[in-house]
C-alpha atoms as a PDB file:
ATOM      1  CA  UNK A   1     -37.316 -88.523 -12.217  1.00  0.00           C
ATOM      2  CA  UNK A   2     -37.915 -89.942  -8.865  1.00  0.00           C
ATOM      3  CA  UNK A   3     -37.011 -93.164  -7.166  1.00  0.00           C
ATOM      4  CA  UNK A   4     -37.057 -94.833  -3.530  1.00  0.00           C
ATOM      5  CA  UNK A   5     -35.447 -97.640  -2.892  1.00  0.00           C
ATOM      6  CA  UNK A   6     -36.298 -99.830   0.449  1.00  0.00           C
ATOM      7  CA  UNK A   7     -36.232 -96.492   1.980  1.00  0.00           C
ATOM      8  CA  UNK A   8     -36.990 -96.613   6.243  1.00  0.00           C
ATOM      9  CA  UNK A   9     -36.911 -93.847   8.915  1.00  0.00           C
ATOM     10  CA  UNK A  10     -37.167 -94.206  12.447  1.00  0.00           C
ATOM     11  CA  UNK A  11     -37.300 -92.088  15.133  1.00  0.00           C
ATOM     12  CA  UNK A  12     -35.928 -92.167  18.800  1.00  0.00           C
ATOM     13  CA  UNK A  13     -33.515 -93.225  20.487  1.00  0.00           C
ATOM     14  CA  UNK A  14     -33.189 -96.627  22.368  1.00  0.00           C
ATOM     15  CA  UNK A  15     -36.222 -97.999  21.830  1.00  0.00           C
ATOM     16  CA  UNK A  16     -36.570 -96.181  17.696  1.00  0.00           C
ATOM     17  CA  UNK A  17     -40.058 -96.015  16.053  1.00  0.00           C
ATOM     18  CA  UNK A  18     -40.002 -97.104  12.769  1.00  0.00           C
ATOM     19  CA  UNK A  19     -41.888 -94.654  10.560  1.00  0.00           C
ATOM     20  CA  UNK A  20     -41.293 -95.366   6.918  1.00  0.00           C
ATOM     21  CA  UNK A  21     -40.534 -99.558   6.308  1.00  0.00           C
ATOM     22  CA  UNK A  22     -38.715-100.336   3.060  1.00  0.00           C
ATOM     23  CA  UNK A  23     -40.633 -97.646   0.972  1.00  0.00           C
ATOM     24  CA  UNK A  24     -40.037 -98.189  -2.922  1.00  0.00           C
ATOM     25  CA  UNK A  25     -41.340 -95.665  -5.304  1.00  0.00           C
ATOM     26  CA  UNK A  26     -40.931 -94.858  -9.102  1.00  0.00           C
ATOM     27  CA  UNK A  27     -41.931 -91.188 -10.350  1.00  0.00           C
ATOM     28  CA  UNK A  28     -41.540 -90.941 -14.113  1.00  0.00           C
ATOM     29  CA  UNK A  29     -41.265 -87.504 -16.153  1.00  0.00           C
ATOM     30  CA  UNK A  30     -44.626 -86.357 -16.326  1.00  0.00           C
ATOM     31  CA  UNK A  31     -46.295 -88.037 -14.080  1.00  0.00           C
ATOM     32  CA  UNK A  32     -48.510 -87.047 -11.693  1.00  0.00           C
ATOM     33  CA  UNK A  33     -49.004 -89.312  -8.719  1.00  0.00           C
ATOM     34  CA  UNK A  34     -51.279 -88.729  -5.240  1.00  0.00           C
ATOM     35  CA  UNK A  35     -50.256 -90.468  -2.068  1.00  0.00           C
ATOM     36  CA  UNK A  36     -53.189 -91.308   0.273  1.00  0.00           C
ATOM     37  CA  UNK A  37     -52.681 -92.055   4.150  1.00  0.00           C
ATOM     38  CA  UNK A  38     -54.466 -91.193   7.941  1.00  0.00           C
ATOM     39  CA  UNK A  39     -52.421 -89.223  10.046  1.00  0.00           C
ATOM     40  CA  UNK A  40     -49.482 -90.443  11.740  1.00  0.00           C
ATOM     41  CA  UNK A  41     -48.613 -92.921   8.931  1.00  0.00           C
ATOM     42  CA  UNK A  42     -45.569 -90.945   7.981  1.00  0.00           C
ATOM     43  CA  UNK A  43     -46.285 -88.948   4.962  1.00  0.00           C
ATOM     44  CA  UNK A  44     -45.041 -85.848   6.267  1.00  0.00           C
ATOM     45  CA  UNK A  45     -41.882 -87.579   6.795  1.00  0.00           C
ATOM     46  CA  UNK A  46     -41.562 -89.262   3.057  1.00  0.00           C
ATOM     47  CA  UNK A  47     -42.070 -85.943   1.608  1.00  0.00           C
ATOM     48  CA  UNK A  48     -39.199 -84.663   3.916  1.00  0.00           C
ATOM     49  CA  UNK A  49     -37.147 -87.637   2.589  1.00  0.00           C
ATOM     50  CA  UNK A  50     -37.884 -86.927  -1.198  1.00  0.00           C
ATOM     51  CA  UNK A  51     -36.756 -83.210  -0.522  1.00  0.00           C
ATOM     52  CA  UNK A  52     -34.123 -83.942   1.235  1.00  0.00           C
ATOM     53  CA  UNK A  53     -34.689 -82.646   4.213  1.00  0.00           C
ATOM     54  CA  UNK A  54     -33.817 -85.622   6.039  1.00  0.00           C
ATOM     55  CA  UNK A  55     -32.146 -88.683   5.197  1.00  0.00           C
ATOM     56  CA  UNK A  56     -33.064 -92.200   5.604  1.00  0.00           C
ATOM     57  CA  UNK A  57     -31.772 -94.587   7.935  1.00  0.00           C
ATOM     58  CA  UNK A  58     -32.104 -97.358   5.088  1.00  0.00           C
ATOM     59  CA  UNK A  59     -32.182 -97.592   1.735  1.00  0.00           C
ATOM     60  CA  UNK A  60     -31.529 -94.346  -1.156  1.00  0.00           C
ATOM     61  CA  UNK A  61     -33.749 -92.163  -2.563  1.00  0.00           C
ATOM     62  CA  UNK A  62     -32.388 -90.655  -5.916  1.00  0.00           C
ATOM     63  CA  UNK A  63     -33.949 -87.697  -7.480  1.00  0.00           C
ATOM     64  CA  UNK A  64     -32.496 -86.680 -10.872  1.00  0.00           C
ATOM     65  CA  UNK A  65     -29.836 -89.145 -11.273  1.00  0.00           C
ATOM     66  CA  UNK A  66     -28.198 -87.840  -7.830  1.00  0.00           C
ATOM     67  CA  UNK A  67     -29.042 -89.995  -4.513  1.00  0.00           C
ATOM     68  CA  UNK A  68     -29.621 -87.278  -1.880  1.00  0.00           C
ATOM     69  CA  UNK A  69     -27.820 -89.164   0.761  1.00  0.00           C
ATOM     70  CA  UNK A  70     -24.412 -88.452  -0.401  1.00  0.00           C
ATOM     71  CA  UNK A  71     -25.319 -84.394  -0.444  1.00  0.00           C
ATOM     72  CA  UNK A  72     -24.572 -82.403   2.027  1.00  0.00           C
ATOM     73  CA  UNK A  73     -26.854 -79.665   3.317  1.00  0.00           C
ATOM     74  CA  UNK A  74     -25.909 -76.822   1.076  1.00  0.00           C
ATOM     75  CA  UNK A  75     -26.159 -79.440  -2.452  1.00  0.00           C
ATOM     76  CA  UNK A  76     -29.552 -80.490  -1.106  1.00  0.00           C
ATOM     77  CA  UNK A  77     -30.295 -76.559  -0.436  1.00  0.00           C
ATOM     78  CA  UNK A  78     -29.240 -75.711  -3.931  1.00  0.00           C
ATOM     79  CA  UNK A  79     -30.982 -78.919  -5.627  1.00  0.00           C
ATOM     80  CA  UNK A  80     -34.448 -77.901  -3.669  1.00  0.00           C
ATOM     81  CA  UNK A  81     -34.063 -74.266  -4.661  1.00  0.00           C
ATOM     82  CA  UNK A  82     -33.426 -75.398  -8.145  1.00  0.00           C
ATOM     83  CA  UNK A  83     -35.394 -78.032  -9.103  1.00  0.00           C
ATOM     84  CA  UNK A  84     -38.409 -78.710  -6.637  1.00  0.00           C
ATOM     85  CA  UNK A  85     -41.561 -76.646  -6.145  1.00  0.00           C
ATOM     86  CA  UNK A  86     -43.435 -76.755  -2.855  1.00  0.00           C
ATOM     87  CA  UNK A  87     -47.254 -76.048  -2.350  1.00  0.00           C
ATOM     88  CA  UNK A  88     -48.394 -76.367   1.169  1.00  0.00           C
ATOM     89  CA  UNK A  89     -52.057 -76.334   3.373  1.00  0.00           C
ATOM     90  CA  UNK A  90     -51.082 -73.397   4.916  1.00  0.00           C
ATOM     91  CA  UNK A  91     -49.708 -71.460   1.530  1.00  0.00           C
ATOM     92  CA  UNK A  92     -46.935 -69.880   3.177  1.00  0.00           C
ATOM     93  CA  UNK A  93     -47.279 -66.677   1.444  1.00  0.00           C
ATOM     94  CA  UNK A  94     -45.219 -64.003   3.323  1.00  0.00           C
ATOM     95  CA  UNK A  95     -47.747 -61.217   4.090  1.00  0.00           C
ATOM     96  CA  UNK A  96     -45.408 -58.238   3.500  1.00  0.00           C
ATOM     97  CA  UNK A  97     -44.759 -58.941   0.528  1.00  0.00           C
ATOM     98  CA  UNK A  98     -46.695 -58.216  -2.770  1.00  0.00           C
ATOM     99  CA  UNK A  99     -48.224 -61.008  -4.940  1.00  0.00           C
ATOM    100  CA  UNK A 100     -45.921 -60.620  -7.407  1.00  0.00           C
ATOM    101  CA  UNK A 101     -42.985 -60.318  -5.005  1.00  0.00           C
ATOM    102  CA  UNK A 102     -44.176 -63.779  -3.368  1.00  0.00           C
ATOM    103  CA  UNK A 103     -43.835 -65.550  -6.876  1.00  0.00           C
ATOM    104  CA  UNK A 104     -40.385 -63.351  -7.610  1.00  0.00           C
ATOM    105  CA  UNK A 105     -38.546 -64.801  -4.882  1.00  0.00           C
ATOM    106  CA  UNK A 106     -37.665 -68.594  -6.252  1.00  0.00           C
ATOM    107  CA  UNK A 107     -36.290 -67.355  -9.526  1.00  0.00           C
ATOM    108  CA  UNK A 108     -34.006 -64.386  -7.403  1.00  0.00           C
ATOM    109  CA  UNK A 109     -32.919 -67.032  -5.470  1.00  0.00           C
ATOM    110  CA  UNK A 110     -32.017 -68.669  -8.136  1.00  0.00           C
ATOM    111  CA  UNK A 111     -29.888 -65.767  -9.707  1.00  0.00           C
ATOM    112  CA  UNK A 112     -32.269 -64.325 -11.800  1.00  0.00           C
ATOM    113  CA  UNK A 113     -32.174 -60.230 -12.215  1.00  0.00           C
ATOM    114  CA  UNK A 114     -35.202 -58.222 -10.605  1.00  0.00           C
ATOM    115  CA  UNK A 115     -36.591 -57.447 -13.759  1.00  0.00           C
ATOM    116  CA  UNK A 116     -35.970 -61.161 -15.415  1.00  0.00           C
ATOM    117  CA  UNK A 117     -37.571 -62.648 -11.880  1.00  0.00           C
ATOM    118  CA  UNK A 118     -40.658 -60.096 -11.869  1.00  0.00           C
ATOM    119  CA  UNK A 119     -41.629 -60.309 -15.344  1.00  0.00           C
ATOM    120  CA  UNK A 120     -41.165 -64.237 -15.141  1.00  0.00           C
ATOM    121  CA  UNK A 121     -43.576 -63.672 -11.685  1.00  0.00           C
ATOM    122  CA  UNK A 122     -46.251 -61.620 -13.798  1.00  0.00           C
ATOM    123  CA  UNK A 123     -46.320 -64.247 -16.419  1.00  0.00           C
ATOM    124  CA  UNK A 124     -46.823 -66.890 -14.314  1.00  0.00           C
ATOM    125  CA  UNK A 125     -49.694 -65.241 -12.145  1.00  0.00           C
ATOM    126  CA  UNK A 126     -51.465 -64.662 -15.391  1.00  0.00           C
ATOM    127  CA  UNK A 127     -51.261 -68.554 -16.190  1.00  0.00           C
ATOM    128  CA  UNK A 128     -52.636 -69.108 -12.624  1.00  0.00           C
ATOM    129  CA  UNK A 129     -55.851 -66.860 -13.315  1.00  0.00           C
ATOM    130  CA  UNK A 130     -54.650 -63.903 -11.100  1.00  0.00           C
ATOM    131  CA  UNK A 131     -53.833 -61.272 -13.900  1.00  0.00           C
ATOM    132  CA  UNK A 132     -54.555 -57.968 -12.373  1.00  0.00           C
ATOM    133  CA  UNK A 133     -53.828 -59.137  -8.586  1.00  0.00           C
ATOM    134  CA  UNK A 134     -49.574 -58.713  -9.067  1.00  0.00           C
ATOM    135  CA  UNK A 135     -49.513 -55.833  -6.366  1.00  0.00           C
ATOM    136  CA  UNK A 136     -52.232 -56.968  -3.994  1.00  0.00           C
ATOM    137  CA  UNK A 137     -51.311 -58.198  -0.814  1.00  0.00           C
ATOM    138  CA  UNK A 138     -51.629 -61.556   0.471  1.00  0.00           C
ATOM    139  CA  UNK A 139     -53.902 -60.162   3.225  1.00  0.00           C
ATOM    140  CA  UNK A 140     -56.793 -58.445   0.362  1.00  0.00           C
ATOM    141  CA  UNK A 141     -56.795 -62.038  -1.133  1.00  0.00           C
ATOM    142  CA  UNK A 142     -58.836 -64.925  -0.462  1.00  0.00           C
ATOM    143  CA  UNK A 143     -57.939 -68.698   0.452  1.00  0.00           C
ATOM    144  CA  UNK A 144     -58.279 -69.925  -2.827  1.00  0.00           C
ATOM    145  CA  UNK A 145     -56.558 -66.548  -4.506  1.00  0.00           C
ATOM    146  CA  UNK A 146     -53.576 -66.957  -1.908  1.00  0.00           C
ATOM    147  CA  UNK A 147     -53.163 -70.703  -2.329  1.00  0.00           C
ATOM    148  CA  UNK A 148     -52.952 -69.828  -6.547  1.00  0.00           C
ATOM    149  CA  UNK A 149     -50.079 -67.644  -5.619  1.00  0.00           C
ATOM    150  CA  UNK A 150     -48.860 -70.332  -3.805  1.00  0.00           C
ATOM    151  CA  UNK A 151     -48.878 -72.626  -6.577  1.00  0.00           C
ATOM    152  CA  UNK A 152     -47.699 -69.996  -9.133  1.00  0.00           C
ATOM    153  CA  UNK A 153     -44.156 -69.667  -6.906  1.00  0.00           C
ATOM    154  CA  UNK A 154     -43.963 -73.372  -6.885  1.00  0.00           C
ATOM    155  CA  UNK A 155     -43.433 -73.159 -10.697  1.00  0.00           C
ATOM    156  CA  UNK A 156     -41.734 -69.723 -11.545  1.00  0.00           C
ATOM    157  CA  UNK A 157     -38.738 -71.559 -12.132  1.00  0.00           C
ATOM    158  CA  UNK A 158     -39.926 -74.559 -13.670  1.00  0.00           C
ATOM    159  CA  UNK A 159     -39.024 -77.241 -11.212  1.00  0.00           C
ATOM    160  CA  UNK A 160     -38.917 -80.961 -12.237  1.00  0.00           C
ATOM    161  CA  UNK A 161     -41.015 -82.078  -9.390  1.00  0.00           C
ATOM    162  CA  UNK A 162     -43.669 -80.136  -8.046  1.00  0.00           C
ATOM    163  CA  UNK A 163     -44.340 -81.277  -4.202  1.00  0.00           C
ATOM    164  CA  UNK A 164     -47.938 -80.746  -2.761  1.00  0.00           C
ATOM    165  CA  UNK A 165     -48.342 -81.484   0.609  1.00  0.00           C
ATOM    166  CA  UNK A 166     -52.502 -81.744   1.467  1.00  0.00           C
ATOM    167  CA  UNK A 167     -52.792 -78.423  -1.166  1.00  0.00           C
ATOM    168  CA  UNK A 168     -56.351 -78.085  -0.343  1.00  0.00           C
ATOM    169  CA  UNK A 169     -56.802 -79.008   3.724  1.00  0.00           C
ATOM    170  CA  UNK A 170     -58.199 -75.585   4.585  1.00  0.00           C
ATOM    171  CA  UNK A 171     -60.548 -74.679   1.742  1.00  0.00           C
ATOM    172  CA  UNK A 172     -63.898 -74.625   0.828  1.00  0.00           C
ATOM    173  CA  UNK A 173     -64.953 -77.890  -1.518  1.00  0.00           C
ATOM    174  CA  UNK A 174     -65.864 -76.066  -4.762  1.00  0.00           C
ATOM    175  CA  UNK A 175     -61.982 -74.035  -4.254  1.00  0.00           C
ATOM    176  CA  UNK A 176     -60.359 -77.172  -3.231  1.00  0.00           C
ATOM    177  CA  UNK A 177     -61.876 -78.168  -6.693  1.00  0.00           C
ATOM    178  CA  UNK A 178     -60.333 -75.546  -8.763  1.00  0.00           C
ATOM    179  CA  UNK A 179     -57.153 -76.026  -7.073  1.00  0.00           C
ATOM    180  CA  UNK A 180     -56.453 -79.941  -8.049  1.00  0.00           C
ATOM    181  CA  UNK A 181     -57.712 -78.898 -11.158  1.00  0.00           C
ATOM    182  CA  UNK A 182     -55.183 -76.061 -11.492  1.00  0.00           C
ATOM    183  CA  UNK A 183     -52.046 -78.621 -10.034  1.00  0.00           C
ATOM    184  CA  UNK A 184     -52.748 -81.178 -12.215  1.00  0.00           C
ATOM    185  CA  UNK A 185     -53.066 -78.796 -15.622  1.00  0.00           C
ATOM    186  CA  UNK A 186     -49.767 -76.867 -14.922  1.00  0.00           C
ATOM    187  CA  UNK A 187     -47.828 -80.318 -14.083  1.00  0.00           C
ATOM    188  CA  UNK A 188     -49.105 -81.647 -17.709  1.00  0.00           C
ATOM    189  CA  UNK A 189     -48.787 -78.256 -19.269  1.00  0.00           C
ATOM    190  CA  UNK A 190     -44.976 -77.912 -18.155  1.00  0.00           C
ATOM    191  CA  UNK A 191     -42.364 -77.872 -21.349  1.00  0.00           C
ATOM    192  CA  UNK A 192     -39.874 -79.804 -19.117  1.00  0.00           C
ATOM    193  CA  UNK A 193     -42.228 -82.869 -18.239  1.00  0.00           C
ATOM    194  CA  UNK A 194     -42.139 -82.409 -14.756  1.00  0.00           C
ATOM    195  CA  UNK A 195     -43.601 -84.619 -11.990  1.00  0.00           C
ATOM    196  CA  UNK A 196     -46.062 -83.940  -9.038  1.00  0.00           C
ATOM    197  CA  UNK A 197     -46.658 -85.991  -6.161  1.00  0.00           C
ATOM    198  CA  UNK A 198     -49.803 -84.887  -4.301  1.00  0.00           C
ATOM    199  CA  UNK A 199     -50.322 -85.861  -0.342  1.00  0.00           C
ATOM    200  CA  UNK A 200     -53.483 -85.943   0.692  1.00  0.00           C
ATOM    201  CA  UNK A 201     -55.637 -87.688   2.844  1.00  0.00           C
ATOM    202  CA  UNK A 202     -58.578 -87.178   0.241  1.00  0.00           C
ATOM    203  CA  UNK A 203     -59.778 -89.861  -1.841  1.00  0.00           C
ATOM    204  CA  UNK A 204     -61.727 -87.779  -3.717  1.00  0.00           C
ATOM    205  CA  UNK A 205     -58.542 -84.873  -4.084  1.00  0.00           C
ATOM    206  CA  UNK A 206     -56.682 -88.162  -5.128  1.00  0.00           C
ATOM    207  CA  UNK A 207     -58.868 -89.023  -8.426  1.00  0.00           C
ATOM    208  CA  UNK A 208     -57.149 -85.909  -9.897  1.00  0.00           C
ATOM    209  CA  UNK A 209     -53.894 -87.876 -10.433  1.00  0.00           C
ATOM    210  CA  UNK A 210     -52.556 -90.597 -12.883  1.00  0.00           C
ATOM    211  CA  UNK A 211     -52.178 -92.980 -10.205  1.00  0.00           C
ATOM    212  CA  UNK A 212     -53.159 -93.630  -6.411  1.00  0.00           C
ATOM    213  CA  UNK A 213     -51.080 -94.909  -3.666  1.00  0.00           C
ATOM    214  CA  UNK A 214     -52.196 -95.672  -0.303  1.00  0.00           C
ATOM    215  CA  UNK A 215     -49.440 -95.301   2.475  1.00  0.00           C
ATOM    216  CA  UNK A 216     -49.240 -97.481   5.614  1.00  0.00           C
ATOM    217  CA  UNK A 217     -47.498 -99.101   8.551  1.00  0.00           C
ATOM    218  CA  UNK A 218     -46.628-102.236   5.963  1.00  0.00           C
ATOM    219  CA  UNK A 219     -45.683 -99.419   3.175  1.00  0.00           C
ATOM    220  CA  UNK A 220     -46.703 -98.492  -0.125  1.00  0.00           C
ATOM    221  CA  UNK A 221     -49.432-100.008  -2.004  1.00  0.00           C
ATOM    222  CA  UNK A 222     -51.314 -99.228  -4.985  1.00  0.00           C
ATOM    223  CA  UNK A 223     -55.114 -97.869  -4.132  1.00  0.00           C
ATOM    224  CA  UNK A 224     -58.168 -97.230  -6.059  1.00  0.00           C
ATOM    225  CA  UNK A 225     -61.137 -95.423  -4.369  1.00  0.00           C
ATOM    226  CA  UNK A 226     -63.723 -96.946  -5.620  1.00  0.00           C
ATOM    227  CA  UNK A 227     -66.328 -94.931  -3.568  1.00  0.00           C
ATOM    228  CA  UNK A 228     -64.922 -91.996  -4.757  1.00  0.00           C
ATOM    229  CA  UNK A 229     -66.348 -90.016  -7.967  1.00  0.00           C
ATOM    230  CA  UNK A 230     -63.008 -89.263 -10.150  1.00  0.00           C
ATOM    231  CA  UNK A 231     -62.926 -85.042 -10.720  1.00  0.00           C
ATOM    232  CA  UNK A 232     -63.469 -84.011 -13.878  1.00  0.00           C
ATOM    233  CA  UNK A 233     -59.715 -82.940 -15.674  1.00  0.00           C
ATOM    234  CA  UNK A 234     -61.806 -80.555 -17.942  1.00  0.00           C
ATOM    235  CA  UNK A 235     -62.127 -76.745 -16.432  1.00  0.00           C
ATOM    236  CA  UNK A 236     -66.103 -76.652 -15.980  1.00  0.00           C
END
C-alpha cells in the first residue's frame, strides 16, 4: 500500500537542516500503524511526504504502485482527492456548512452527483454514531461530535489510506478514547483493506494500532510503550 524508501528532507538553504534521514517504511493493506515522536522531529513533514505534498530530496516514496515523485501537482491533487483520507487536531470542519454537507464534499469532488454524494454522507454519519445530527452545524456540535464528522469525510469515499495527524490533541481523555477507538474500527471495517497511519505523540493513543514506531533524528525505529496500558479495541 505504502512504502518509503531511504527517504530525507532538508530544509534551508546554504547551510540545509536535515529533517527526515533515510526514512524506510512498509504499510501493508490493512494495516494500521501509529508513529510516535516529540515535536520538531519531523513528523509533520513525513506525513506531508506520504501525501505528497512535498517531495523528498532523497530517496522515493511510492503509494499504490505510483512513486509520487514523478507526479506533478495536479496527479498528486487528484491521487489525494481520490485515494487518501485526512483527519486532523484541529478537524477542519468548515463552519458554514452543514454536517452532512462537510462529509458531501470529498465524494463531489470526486464526481459524484448531489444526491449520490449526500446519501453516501448520511450513511456514513450514521456509521460514525451521528444519525440525527446531518443538518446541524459544526458550531451546535461538540469536540468530540465535530472531530466524528471529521473522521466520517475522511472515509466517504473509501480511501486506501486513511492519514491521522495527532486526531485527538485537543480533547478531553475519555473522547480522545472513543475517537482511537472509532479510527481504528472503521480502518478494519473498510471492504477495500485500507491502511491508517496515526501520528501522535501519545503512547497511550499509540496502543490502539497494530504496530508502534518511534520517529527520531537517527530515523525510524520500532517502539513498544511498555509503561503504557494498551486501549481496549472492544467498544465499552
Amino acid at each position: 500500500m505504502l512504502a518509503l524508501n531511504s527517504v530525507t528532507k532538508a530544509f534551508g538553504g546554504a547551510h540545509p537542516h536535515v529533517v527526515l534521514r533515510a526514512i524506510s517504511l512498509t504499510i501493508q493493506p490493512g494495516e494500521y500503524v501509529a508513529i510516535m515522536g516529540e515535536s520538531g522531529v519531523g513528523k509533520s513533514t513525513l506525513l506531508n511526504l506520504i501525501a505528497g505534498l512535498d517531495r523528498p530530496d532523497g530517496g522515493r516514496v511510492v503509494f499504490d504502485g505510483q512513486e509520487l515523485g514523478a507526479l506533478n501537482d495536479d496527479q498528486a491533487t487528484r491521487l489525494r482527492r481520490r485515494a487518501m483520507g485526512f483527519v486532523f487536531q484541529a478537524f477542519h470542519v468548515l463552519p458554514h456548512l452543514s454536517v452532512v454537507q462537510n462529509v458531501a464534499l470529498p465524494l463531489l469532488l470526486n464526481g459524484a452527483g448531489r444526491r449520490e454524494a449526500q446519501a453516501g454522507a448520511h450513511a456514513m454519519l450514521a456509521e460514525v454514531g451521528l444519525a440525527g445530527r446531518d443538518e446541524s452545524l459544526p458550531r451546535e456540535l461538540s469536540g468530540g461530535e465535530m472531530q466524528r464528522v471529521a473522521i466520517a469525510r475522511a472515509l466517504v469515499h473509501k480511501p486506501k489510506l486513511l492519514l491521522a495527524d495527532e486526531p485527538t490533541g485537543n480533547l478531553d481523555a475519555d473522547t480522545a478514547l472513543q475517537v482511537l477507538r472509532l479510527l481504528r474500527e472503521r480502518v478494519k471495517a473498510s471492504p477495500a483493506a485500507a491502511a491508517g497511519l496515526l501520528v501522535t505523540h501519545s503512547a497511550l493513543a499509540a496502543t490502539t494500532a497494530d504496530r508502534i514506531l518511534l520517529l527520531t533524528a537517527e530515523g525510524l525505529t520500532p517502539y513498544h510503550p511498555a509503561a503504557a496500558t494498551p486501549i481496549p479495541q472492544a467498544e465499552a
